[in-house]
C-alpha atoms as a PDB file:
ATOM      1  CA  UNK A   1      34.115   0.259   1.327  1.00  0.00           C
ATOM      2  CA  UNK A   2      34.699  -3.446   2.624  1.00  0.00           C
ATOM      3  CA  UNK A   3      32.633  -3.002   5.464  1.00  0.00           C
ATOM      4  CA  UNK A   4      29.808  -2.428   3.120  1.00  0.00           C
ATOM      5  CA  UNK A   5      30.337  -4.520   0.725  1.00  0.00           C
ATOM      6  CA  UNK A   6      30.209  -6.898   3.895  1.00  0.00           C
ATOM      7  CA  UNK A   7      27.211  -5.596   5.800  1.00  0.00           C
ATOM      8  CA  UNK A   8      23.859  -7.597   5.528  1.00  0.00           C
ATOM      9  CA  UNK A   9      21.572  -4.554   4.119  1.00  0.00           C
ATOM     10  CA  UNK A  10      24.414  -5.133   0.727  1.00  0.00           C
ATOM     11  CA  UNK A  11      24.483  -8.790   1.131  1.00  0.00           C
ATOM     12  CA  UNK A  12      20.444  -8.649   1.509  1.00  0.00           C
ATOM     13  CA  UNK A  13      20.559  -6.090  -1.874  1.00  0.00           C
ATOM     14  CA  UNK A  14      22.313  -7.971  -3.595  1.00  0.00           C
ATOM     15  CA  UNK A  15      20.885 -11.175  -3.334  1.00  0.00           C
ATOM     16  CA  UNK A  16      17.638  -9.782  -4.321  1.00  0.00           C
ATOM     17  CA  UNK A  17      18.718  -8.195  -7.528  1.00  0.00           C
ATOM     18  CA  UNK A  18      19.848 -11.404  -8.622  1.00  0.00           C
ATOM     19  CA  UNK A  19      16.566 -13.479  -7.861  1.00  0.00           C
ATOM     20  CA  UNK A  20      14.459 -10.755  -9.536  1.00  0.00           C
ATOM     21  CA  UNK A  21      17.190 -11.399 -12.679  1.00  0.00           C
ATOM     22  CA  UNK A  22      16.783 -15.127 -12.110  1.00  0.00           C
ATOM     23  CA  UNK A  23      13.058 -14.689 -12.328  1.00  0.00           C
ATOM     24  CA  UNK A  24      12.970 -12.396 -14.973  1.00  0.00           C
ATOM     25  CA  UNK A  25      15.481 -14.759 -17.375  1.00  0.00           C
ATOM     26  CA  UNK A  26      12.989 -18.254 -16.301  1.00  0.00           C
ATOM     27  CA  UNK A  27       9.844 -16.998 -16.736  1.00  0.00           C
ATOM     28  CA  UNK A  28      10.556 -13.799 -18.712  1.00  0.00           C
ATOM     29  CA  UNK A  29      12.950 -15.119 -20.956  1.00  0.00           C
ATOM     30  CA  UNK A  30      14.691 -11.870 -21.298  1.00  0.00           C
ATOM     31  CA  UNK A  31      16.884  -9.294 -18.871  1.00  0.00           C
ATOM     32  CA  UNK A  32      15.049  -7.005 -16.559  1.00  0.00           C
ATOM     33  CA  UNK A  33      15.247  -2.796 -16.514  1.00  0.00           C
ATOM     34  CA  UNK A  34      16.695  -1.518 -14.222  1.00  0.00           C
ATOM     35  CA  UNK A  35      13.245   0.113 -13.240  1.00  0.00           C
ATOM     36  CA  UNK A  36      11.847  -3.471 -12.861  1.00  0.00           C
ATOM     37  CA  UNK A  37      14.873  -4.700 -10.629  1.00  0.00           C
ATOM     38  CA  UNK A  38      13.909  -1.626  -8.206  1.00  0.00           C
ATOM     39  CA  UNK A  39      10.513  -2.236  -8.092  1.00  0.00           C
ATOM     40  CA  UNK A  40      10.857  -5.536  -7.172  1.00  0.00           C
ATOM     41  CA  UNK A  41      13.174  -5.236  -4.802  1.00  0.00           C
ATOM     42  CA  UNK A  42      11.190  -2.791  -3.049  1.00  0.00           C
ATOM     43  CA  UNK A  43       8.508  -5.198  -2.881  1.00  0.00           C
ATOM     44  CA  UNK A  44      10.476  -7.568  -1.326  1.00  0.00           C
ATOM     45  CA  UNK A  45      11.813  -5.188   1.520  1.00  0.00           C
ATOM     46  CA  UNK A  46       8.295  -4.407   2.067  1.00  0.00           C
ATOM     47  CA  UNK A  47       7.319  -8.374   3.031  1.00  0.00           C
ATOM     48  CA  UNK A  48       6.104  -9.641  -0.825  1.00  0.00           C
ATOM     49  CA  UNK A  49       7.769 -13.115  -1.043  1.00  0.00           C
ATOM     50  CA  UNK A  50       9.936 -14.753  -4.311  1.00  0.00           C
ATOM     51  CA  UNK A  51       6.705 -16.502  -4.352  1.00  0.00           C
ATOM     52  CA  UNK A  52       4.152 -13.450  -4.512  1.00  0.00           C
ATOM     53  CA  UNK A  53       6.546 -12.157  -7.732  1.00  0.00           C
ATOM     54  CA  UNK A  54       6.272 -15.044  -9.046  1.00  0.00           C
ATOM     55  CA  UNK A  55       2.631 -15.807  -8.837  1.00  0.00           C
ATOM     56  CA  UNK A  56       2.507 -12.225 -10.453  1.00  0.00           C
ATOM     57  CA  UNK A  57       4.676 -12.875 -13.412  1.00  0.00           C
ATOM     58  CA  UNK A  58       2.904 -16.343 -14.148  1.00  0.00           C
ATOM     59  CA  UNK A  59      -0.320 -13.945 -14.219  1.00  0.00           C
ATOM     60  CA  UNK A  60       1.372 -11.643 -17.075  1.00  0.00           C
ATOM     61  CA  UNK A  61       0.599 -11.043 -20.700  1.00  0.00           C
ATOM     62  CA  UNK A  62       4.424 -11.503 -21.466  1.00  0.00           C
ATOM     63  CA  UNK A  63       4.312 -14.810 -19.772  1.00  0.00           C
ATOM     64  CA  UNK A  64       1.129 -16.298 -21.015  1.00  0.00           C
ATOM     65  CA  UNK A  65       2.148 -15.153 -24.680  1.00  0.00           C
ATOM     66  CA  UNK A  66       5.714 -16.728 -24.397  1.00  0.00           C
ATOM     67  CA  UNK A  67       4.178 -20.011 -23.667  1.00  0.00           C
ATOM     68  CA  UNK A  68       0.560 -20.069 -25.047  1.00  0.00           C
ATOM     69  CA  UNK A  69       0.776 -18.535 -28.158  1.00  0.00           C
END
């Protein structure tokens, strides 16, 4: 179990689960699904950047309502 918890694909997971959660709490203002932490993370390990999901979530109805309305 240590050597996982040591290797760079869990150090890599890991680390991206808690930017999505980051991004999801600043812009969001609330906790992600668990669905939503996947997804994301997927997109990451296929090339999007923290910036493409970002640029994404400032384009959201959720977003624009929390601050615009």
């Amino acid at each position: 179990m240590a050597d996982f918890s040591e290797s760079t694909e869990y150090k890599k997971m890991t680390e991206n689960a808690g930017d999505i959660i980051v991004l999801y709490l600043g812009l969001l203002n609330r906790m992600p699904d668990q669905n939503g932490v996947n997804y994301w993370i997927i997109q990451l390990d296929d090339d999007a950047s923290l910036l493409d999901i970002i640029e994404f979530f400032l384009a959201t109805s959720e977003y624009y309502e929390r601050f615009y309305e």
